[in-house]
N, C-alpha and C. Protein backbone atom coordinates (compact mmCIF):
# COMPACT_ATOMS: atom_id res chain seq x y z
N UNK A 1 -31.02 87.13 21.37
CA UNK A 1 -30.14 87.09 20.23
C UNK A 1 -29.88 85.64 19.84
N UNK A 2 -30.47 85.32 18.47
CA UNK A 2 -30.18 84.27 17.88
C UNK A 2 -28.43 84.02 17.45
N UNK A 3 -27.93 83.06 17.71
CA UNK A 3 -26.23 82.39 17.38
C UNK A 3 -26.76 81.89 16.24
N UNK A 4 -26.18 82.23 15.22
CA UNK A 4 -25.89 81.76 13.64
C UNK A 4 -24.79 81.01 13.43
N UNK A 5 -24.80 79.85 13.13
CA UNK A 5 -23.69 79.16 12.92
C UNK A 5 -22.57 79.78 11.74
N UNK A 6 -21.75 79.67 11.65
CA UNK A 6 -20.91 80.10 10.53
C UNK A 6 -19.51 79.34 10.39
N UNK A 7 -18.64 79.64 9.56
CA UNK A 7 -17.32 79.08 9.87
C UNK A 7 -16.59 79.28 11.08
N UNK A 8 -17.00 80.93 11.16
CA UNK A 8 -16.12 81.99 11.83
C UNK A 8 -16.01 81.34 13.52
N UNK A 9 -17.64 81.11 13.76
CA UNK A 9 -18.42 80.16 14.66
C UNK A 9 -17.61 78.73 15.01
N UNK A 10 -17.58 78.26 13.76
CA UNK A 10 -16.94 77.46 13.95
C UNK A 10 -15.32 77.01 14.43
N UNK A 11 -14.91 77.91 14.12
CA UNK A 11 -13.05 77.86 14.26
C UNK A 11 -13.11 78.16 15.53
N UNK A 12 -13.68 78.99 16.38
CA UNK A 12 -13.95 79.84 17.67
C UNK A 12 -14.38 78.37 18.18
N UNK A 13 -15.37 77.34 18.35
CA UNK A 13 -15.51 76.45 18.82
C UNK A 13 -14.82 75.73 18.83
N UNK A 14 -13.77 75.31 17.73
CA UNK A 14 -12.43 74.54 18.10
C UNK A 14 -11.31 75.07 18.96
N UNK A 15 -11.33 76.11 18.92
CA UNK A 15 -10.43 77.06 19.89
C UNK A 15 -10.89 77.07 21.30
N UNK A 16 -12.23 76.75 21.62
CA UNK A 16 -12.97 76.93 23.05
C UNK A 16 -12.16 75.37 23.29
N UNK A 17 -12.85 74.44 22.86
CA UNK A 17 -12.50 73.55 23.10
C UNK A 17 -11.29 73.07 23.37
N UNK A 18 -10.42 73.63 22.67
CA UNK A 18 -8.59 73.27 22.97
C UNK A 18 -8.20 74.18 24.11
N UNK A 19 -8.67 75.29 24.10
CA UNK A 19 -8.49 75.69 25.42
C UNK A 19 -8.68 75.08 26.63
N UNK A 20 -10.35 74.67 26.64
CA UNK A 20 -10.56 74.26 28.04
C UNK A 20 -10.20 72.69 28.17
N UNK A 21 -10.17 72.21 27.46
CA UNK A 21 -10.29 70.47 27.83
C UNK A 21 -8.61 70.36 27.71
N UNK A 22 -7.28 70.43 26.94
CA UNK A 22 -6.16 70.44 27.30
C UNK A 22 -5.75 70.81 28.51
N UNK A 23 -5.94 72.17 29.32
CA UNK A 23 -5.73 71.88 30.99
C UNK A 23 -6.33 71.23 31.80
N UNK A 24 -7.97 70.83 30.55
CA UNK A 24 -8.41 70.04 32.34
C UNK A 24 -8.20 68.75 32.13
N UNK A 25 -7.36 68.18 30.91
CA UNK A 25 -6.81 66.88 31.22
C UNK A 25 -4.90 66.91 31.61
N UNK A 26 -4.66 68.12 31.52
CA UNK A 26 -3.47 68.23 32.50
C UNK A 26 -3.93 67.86 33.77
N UNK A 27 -4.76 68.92 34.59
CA UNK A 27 -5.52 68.95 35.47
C UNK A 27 -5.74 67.49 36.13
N UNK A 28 -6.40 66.90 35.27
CA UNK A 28 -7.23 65.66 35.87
C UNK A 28 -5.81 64.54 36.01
N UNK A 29 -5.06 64.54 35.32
CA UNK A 29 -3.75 63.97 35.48
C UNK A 29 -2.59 64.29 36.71
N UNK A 30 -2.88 64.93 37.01
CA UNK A 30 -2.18 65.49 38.36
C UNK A 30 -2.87 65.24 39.32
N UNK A 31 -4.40 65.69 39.30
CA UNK A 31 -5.24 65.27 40.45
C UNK A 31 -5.70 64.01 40.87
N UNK A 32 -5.07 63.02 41.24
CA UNK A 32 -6.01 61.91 40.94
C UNK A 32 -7.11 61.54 42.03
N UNK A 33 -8.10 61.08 41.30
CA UNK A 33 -9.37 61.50 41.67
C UNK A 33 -9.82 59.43 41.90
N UNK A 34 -9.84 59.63 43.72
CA UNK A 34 -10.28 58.10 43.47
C UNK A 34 -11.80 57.57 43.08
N UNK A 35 -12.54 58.35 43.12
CA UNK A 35 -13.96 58.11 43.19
C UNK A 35 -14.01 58.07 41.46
N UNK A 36 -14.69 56.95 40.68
CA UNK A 36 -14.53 56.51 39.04
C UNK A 36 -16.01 57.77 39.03
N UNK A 37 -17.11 57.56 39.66
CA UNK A 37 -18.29 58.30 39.70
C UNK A 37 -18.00 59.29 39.36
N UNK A 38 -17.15 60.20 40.39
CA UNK A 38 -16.57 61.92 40.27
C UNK A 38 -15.41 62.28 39.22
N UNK A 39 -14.71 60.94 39.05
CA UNK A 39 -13.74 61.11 37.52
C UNK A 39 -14.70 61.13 36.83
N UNK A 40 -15.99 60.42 36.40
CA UNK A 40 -16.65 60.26 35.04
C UNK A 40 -17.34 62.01 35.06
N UNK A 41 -17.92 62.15 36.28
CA UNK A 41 -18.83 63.69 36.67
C UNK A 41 -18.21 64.75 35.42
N UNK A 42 -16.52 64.55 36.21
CA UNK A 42 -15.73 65.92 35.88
C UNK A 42 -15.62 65.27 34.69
N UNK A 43 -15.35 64.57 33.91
CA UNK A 43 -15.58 64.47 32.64
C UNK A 43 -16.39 64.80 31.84
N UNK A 44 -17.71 64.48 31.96
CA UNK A 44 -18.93 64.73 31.25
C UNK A 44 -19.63 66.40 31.45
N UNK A 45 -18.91 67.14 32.89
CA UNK A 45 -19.17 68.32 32.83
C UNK A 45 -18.36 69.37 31.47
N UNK A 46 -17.04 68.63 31.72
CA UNK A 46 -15.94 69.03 30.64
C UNK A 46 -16.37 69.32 29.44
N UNK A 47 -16.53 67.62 29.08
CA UNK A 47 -17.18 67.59 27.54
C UNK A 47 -18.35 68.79 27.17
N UNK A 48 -19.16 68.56 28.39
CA UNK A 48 -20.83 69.45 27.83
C UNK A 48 -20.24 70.67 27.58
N UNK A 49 -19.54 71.23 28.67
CA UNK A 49 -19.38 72.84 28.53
C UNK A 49 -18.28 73.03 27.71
N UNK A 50 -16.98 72.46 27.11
CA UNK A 50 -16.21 72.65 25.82
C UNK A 50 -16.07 71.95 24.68
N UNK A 51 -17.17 71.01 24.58
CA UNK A 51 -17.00 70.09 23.36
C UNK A 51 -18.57 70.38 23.02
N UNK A 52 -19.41 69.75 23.67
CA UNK A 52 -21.20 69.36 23.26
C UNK A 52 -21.93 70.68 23.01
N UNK A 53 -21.94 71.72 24.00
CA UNK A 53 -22.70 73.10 23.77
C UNK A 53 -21.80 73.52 22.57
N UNK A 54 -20.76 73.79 22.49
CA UNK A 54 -20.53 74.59 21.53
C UNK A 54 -20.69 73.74 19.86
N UNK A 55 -20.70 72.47 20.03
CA UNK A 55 -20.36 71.62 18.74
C UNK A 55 -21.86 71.93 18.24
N UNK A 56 -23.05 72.40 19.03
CA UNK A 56 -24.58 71.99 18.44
C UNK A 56 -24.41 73.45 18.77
N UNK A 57 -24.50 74.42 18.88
CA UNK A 57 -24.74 75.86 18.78
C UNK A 57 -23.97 76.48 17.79
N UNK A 58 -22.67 76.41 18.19
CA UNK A 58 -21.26 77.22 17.02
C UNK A 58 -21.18 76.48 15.82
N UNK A 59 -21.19 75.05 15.55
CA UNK A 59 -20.95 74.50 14.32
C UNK A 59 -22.14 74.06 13.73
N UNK A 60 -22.79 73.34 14.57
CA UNK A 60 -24.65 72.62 13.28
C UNK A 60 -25.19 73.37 13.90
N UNK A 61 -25.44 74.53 14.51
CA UNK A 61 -26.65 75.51 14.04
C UNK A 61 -27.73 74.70 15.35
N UNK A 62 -27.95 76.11 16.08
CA UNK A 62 -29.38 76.05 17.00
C UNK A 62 -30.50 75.35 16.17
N UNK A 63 -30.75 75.78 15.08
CA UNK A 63 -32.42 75.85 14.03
C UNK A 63 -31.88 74.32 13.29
N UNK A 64 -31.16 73.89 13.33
CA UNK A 64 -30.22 73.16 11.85
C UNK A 64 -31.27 72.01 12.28
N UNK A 65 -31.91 71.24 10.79
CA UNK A 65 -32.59 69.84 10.74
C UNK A 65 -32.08 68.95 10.63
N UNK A 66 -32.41 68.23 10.72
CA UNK A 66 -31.28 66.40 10.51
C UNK A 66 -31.42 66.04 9.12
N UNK A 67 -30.44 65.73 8.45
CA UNK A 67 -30.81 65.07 7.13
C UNK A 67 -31.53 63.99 6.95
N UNK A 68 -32.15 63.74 5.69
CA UNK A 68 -32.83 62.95 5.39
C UNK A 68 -32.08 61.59 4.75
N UNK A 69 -32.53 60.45 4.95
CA UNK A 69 -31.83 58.91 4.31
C UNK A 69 -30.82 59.33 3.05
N UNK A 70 -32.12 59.94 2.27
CA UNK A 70 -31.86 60.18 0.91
C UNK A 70 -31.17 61.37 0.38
N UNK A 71 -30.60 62.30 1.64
CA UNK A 71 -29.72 63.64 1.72
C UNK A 71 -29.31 64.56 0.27
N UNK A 72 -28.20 62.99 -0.46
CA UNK A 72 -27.51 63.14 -1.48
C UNK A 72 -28.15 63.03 -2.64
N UNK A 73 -29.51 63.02 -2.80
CA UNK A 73 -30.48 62.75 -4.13
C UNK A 73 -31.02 64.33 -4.19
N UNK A 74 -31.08 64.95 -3.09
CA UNK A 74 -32.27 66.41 -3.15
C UNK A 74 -30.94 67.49 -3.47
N UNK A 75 -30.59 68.47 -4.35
CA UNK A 75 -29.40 68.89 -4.46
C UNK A 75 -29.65 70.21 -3.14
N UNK A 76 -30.97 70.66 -2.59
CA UNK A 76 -30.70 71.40 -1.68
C UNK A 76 -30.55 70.73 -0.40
N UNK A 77 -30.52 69.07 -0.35
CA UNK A 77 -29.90 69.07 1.03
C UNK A 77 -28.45 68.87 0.62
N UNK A 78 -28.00 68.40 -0.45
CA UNK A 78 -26.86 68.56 -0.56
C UNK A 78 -25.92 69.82 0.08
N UNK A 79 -26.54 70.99 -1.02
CA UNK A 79 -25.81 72.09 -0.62
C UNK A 79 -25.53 71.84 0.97
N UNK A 80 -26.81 71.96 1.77
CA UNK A 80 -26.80 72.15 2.90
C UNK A 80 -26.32 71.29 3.98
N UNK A 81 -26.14 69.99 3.60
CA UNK A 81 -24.57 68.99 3.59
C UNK A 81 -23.30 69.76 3.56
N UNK A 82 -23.02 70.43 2.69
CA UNK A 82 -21.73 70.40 2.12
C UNK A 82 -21.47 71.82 3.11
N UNK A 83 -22.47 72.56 3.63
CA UNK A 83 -21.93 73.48 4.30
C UNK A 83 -21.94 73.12 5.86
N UNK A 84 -22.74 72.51 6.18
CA UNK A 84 -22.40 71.94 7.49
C UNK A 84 -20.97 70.95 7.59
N UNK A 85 -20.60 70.15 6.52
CA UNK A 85 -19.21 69.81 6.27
C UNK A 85 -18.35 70.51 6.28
N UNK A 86 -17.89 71.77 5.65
CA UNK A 86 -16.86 72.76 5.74
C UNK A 86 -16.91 73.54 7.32
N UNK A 87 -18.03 74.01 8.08
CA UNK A 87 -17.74 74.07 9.37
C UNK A 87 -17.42 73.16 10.11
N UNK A 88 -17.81 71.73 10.02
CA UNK A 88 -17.35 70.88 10.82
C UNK A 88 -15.71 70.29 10.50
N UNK A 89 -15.24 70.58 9.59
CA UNK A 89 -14.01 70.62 9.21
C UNK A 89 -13.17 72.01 9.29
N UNK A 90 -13.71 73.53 9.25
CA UNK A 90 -12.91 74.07 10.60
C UNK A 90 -13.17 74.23 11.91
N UNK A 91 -13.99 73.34 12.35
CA UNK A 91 -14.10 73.64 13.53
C UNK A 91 -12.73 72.44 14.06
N UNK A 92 -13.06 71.18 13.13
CA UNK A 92 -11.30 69.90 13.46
C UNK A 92 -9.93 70.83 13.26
N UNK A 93 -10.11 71.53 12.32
CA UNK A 93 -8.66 71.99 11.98
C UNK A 93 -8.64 73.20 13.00
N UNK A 94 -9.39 73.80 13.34
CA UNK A 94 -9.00 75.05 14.71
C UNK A 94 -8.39 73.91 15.90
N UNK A 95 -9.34 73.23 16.06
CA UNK A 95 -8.98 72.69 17.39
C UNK A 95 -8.04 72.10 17.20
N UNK A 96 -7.36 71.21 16.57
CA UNK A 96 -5.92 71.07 15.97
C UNK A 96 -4.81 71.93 16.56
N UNK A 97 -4.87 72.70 15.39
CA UNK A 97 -4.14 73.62 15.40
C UNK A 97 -3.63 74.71 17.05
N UNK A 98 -4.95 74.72 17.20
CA UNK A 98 -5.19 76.03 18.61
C UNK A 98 -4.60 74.69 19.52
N UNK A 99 -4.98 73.59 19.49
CA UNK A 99 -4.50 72.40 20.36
C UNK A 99 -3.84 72.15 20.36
N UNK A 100 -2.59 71.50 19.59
CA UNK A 100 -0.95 71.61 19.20
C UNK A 100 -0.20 72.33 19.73
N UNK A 101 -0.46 74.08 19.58
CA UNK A 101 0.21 74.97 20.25
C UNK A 101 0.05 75.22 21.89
N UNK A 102 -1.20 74.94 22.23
CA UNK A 102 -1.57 75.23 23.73
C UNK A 102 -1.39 74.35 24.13
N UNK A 103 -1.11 73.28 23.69
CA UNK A 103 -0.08 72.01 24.24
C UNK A 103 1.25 72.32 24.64
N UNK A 104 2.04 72.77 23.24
CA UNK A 104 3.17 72.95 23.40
C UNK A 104 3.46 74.05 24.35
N UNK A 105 2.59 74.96 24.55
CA UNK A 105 3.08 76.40 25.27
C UNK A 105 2.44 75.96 26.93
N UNK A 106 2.08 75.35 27.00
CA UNK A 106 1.60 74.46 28.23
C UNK A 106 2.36 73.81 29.01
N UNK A 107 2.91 72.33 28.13
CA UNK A 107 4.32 71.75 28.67
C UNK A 107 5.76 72.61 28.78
N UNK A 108 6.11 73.41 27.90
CA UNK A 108 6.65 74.63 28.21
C UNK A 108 6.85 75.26 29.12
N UNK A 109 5.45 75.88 29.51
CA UNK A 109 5.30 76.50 31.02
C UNK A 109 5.95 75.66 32.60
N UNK A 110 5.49 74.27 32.08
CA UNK A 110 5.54 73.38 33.33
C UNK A 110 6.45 72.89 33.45
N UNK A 111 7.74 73.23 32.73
CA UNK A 111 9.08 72.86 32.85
C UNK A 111 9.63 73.68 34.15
């Protein structure tokens, strides 16, 4: 089964992301971790699995090509600009949003 990027795709990837990376920088803040090697590890595992996989699968598309220099001269890469722009702008405003609150309902909890 091919993943189609979409908005829908997209908002869901800002939401993955505010989920997992807000506790695990609670997480990593409580734990302190002397080894910089195994702080950077758990970092870069973080990122891949709630920021990087989903940002190139859920928002620019498995199949998606790279634009060209000249993008804004061809009006079909335009279009196809302008829609990879509107997912990548809800995928900021989910994670925002979903992030703000699972913040707040987070520190909340830990009172």
């Amino acid at each position: 089964m091919q993943i189609e990027a979409s908005n829908r795709t997209a908002a869901v990837a800002g939401a993955w992301a505010s989920f997992g990376l807000v506790p695990f920088e609670r997480w990593m803040t409580q734990h302190h971790i002397d080894s910089v090697l195994a702080h950077n590890l758990l970092w870069a595992s973080a990122a891949t699995v709630f920021f990087i996989l989903p940002l190139y699968f859920l928002v620019l598309g498995h199949g998606s090509e790279p634009f060209r220099r000249a993008w804004f001269i061809d009006p079909a890469d335009s279009a196809r600009y302008a829609v990879t722009a509107k997912r990548m702008l809800a995928w900021f405003v989910s994670a925002g949003i979903v992030g703000s609150l699972w913040s707040s309902a987070l520190s909340l909890l830990a009172k």
